[in-house]
Protein backbone atom coordinates (compact mmCIF):
# COMPACT_ATOMS: atom_id res chain seq x y z
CA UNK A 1 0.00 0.00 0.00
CA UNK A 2 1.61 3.66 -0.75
CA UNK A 3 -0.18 6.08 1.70
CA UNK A 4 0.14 9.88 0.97
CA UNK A 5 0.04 12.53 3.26
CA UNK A 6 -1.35 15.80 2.55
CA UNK A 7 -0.86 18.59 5.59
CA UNK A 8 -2.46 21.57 3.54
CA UNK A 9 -4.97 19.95 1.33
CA UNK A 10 -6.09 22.25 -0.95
CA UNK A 11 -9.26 23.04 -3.62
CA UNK A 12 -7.71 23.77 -7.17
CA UNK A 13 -9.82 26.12 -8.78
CA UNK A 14 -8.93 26.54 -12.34
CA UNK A 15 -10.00 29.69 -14.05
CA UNK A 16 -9.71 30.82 -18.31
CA UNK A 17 -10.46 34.16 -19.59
CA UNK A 18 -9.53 36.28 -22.28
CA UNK A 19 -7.38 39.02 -20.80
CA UNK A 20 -7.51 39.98 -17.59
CA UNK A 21 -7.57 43.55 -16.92
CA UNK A 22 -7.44 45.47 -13.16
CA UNK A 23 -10.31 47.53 -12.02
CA UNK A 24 -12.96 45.90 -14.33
CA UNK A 25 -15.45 42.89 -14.71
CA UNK A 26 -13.34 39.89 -15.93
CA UNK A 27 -15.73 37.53 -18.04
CA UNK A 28 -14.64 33.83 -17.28
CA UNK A 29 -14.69 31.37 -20.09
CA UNK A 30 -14.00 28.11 -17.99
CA UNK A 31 -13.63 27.12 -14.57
CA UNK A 32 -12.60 23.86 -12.90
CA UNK A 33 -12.42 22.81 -9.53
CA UNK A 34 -10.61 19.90 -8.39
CA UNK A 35 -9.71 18.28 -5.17
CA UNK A 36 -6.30 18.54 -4.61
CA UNK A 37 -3.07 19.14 -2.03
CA UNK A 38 0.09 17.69 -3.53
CA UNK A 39 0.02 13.90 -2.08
CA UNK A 40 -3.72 14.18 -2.98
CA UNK A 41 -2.70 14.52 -6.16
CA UNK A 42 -0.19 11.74 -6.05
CA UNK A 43 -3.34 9.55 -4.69
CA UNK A 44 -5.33 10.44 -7.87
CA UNK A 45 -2.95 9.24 -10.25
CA UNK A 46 -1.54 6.12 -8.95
CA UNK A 47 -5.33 5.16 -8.56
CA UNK A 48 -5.34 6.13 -12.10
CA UNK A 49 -2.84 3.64 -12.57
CA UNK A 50 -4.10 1.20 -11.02
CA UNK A 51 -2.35 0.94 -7.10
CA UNK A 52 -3.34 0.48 -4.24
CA UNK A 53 -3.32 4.17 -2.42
CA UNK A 54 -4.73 5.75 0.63
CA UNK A 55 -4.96 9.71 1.36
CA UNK A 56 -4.19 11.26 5.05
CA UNK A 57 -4.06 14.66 6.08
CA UNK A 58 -6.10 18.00 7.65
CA UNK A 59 -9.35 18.53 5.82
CA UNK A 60 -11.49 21.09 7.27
CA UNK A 61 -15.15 22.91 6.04
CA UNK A 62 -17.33 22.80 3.25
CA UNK A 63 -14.03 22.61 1.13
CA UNK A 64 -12.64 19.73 3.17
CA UNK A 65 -15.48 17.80 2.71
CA UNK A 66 -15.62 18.41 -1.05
CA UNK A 67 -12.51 16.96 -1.23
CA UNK A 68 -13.26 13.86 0.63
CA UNK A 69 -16.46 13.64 -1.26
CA UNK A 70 -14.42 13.44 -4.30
CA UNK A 71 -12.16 11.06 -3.80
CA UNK A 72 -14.76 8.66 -2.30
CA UNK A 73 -16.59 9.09 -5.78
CA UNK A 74 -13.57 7.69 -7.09
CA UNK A 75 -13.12 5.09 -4.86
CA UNK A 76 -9.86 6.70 -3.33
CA UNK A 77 -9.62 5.77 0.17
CA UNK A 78 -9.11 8.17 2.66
CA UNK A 79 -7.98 8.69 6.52
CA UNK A 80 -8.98 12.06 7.07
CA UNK A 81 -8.36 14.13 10.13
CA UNK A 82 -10.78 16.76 10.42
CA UNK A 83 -10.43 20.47 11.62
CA UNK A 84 -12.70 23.13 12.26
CA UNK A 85 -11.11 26.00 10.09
CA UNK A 86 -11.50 26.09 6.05
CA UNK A 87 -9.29 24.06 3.77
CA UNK A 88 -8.01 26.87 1.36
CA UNK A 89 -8.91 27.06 -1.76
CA UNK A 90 -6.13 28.00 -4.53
CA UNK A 91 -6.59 29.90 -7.71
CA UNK A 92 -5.25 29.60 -11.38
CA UNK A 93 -5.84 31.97 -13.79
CA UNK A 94 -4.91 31.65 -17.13
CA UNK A 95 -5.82 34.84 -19.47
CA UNK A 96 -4.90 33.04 -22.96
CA UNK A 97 -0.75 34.32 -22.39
CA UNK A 98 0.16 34.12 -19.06
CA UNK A 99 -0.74 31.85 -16.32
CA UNK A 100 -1.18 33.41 -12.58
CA UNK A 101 -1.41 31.52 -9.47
CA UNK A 102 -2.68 32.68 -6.02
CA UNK A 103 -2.18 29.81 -3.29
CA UNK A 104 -3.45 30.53 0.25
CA UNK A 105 -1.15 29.75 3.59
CA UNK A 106 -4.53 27.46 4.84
CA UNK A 107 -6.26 26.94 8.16
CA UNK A 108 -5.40 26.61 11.52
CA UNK A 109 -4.03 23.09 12.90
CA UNK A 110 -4.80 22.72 16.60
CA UNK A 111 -2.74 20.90 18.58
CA UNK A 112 -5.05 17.86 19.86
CA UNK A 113 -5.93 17.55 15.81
CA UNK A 114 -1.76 17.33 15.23
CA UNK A 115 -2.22 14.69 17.68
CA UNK A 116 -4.73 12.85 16.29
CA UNK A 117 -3.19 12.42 13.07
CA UNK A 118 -0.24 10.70 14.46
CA UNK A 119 -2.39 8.30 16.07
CA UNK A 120 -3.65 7.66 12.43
CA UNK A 121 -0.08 7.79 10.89
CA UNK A 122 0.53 4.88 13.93
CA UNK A 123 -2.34 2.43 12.76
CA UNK A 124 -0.88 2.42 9.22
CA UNK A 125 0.30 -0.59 8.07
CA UNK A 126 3.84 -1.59 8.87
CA UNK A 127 6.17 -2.39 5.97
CA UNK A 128 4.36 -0.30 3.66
CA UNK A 129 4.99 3.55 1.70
CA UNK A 130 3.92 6.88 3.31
CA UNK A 131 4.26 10.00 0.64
CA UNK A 132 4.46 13.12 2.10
CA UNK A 133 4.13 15.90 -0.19
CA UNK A 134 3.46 20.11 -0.05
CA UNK A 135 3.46 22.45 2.30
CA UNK A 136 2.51 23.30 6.01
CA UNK A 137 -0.67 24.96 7.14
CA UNK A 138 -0.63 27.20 10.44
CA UNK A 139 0.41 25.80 14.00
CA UNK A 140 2.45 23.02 12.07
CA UNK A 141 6.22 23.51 12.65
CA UNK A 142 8.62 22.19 10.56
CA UNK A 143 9.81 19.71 13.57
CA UNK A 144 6.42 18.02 13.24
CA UNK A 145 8.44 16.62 10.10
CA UNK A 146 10.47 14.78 12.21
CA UNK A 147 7.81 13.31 14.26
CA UNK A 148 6.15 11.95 11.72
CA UNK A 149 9.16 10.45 10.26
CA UNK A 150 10.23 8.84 14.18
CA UNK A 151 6.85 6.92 13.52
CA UNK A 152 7.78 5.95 10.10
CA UNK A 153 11.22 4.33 11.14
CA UNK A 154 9.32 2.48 14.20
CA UNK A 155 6.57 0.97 11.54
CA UNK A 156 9.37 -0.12 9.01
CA UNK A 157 7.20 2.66 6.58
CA UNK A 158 9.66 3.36 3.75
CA UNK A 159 9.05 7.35 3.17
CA UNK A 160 9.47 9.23 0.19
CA UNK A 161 9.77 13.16 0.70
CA UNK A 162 8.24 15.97 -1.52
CA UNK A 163 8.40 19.01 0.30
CA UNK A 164 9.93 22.44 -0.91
CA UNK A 165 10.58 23.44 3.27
CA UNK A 166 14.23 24.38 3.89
CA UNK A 167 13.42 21.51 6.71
CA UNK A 168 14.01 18.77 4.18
CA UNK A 169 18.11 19.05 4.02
CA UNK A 170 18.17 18.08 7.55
CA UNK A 171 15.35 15.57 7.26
CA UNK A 172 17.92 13.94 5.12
CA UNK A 173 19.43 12.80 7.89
CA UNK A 174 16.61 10.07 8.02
CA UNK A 175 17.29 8.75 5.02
CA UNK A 176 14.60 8.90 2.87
CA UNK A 177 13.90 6.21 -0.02
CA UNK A 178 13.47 9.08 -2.33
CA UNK A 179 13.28 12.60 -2.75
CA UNK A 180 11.85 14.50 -5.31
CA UNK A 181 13.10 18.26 -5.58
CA UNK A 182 12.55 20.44 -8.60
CA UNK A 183 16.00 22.68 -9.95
CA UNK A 184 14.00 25.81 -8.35
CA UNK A 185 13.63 23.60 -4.98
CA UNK A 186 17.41 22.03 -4.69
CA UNK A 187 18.82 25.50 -5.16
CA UNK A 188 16.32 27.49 -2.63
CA UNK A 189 16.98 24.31 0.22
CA UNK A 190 20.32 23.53 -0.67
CA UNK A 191 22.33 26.11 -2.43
CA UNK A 192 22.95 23.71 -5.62
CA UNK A 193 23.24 24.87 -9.35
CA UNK A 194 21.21 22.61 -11.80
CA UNK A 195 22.54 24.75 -15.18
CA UNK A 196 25.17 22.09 -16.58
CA UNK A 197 25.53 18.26 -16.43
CA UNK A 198 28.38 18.65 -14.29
CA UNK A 199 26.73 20.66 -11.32
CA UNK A 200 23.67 18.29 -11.57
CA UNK A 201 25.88 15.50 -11.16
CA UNK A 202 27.35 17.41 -8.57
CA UNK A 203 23.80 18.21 -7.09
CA UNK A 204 22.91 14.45 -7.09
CA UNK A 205 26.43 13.59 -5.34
CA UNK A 206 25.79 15.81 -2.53
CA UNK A 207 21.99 15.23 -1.57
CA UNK A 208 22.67 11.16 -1.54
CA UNK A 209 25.90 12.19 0.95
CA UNK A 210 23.39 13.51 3.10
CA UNK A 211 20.97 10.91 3.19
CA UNK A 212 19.34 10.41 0.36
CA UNK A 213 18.96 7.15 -0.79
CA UNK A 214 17.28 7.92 -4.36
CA UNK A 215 16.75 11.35 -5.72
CA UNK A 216 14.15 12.40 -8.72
CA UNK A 217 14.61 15.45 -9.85
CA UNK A 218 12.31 17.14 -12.07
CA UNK A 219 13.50 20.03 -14.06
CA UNK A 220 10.06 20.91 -15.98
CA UNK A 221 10.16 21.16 -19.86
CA UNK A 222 14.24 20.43 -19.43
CA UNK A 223 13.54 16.91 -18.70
CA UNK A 224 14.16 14.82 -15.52
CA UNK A 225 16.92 13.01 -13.80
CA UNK A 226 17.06 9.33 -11.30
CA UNK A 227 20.05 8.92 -9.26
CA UNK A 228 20.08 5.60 -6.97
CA UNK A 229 23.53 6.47 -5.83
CA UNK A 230 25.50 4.28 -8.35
CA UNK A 231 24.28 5.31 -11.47
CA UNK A 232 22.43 8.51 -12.95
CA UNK A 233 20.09 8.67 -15.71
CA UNK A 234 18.55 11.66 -17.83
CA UNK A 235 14.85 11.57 -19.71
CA UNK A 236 14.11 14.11 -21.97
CA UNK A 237 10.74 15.63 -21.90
CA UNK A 238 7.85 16.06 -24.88
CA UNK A 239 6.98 19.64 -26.37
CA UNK A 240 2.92 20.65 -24.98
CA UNK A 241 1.34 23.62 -25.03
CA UNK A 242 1.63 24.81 -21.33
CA UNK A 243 -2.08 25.16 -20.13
CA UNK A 244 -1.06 25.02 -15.86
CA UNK A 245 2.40 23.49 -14.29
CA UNK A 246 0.01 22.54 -10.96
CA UNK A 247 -0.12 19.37 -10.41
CA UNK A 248 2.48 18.22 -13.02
CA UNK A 249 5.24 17.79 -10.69
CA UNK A 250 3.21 15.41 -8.30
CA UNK A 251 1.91 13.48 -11.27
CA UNK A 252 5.07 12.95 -12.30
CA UNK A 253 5.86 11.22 -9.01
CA UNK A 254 3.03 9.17 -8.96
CA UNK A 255 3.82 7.86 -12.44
CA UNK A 256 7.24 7.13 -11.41
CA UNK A 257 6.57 4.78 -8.08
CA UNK A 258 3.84 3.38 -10.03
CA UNK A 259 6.50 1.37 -12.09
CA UNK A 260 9.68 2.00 -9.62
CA UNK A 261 8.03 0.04 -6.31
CA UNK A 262 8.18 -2.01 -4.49
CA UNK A 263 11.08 -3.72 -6.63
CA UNK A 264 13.20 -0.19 -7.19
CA UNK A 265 13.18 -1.58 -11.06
CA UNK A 266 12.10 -0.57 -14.29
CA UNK A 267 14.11 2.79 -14.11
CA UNK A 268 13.60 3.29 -17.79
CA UNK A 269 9.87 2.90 -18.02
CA UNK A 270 9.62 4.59 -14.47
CA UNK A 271 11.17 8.14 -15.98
CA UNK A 272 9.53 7.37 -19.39
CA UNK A 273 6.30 7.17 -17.91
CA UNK A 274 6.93 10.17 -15.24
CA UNK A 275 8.20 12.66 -17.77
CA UNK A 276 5.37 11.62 -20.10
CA UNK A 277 2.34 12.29 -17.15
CA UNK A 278 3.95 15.41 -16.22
CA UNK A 279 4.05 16.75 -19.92
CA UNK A 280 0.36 15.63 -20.16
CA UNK A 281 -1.17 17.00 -16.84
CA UNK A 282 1.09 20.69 -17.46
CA UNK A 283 -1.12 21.08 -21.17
CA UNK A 284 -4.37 20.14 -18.71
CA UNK A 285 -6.56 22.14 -16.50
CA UNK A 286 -5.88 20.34 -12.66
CA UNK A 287 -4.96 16.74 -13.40
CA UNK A 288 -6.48 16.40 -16.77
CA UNK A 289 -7.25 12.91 -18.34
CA UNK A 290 -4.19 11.65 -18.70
CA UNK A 291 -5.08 9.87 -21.95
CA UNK A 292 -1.87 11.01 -23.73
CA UNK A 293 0.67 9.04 -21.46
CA UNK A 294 1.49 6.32 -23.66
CA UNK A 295 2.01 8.03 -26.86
CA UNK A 296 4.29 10.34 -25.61
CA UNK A 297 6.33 7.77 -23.09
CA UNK A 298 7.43 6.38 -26.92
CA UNK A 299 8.57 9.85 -28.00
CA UNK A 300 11.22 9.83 -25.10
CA UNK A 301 14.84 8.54 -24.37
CA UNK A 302 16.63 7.63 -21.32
CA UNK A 303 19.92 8.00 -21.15
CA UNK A 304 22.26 6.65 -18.27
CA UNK A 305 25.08 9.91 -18.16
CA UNK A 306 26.97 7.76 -15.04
């Protein structure tokens, strides 16, 4: 089973007009809402792809419940620990040029509900895969990281780490089966250049000397990279129309441990298929349909530089 964890769920709402001027009435064309948070999202599409998944995290309000609604309806299990204030609700505009996005901080986390979700995390099932994924909401320090991942290591739950918090070099130290940083992420956290093959290998080098044990790291239309420690390899990524980069990064995960585990195989097919969902969810609104997967995984090339 690969459980996610989701601290600040989130409602994607997905907005396209033509133009968008200030101080006037801007005339929508489209709007989408989805459930989402970024280990939601990583729920969605392995259950797209057919594994076993289950969602934790804070939901809260008429917008929590949406989101639990949603992923009952399709047939997503969840373990939801529910708050009083509002899950937030983010907004994407795209005006036919440029794309604008507005994400909220989200609710308040009280400290019995903090509680109560590691008393969920602890009836998990040992030997199995917790994602956690996105950002924190109020009253959630960073250290609450570290708790999470004590109960992890006590469970046997092999962890994989998505988080763009300056916490994550020292939760390195707990030596996560994988980590996914983007270029933006691994030079905001870690002070690493991404520009040439040589500082990426560098890049790679450094994060497994600290404790990672398999880094993916996503570099958006530039392609994306696997280290496992002994040997590095590079996927190219297909040409799309960029509709919204939400979501595209976490669907590129899911796509990747949807071949990768539990044997840590298939490396090849693994980044095919990741760079391939992430090109097709970034020329989507939200998560999109994902129906354009397999013709573009045989438009791509791995190459092993190491």
């Amino acid at each position: 089973m690969i459980y996610t964890l989701t601290l600040n769920t989130a409602i994607d709402m997905n907005i396209h007009c033509q133009g968008l001027n200030p101080n006037s009435v801007n005339r929508t064309l489209h709007t989408k809402y989805s459930p989402n948070g970024k280990a939601i999202n990583v729920s969605i599409v392995l259950h797209k792809f057919a594994k076993p998944t289950c969602a934790l995290g804070f939901f809260g309000g008429f917008s929590g419940k949406y989101i639990t609604d949603e992923l009952t309806k399709i047939q997503i299990e969840t373990k939801p620990c529910f708050i009083d204030d509002i899950t937030r609700i983010n907004v994407f505009i795209n005006d036919g040029q440029n794309e604008y996005k507005l994400v909220s901080k989200g609710p308040f986390v009280p400290n019995d509900k903090k509680i109560e979700l590691l008393t969920i995390i602890e009836s998990l099932v040992n030997n199995s895969y917790l994602v956690i994924s996105g950002s924190l909401p109020n009253n959630v320090e960073p250290e609450y990281y570290e708790t999470i991942l004590d109960l992890c290591n006590q469970k046997n739950i092999q962890f994989i780490l998505d988080i763009s918090h300056k916490k994550l070099s020292q939760l390195l130290t707990y030596k996560p089966l994988l980590i996914k940083p983007n270029d933006d992420e691994v030079k905001e956290i870690f002070g690493l250049e991404t520009r040439t093959s040589s500082q990426i290998i560098t890049t790679l080098e450094t994060l497994h000397a600290q404790g990672a044990q398999n880094i993916l790291l996503t570099m958006g239309a530039k392609g994306l990279y696997f280290s496992n420690g002994v040997h590095i390899w590079y996927c190219n990524a297909v040409a799309i129309k960029l509709i919204s980069s939400a979501c595209a990064g976490d669907a590129s995960l899911a796509a990747f441990l949807s071949e990768w585990l539990p044997e840590q195989q298939h490396i090849e097919k693994s980044m095919k298929k990741a760079s391939a969902t992430g090109a097709n969810v970034a020329e989507s609104d939200g998560l999109g349909l994902l129906d354009k997967v397999n013709i573009y995984m045989d438009q791509l090339e791995v190459t092993q530089i190491k």
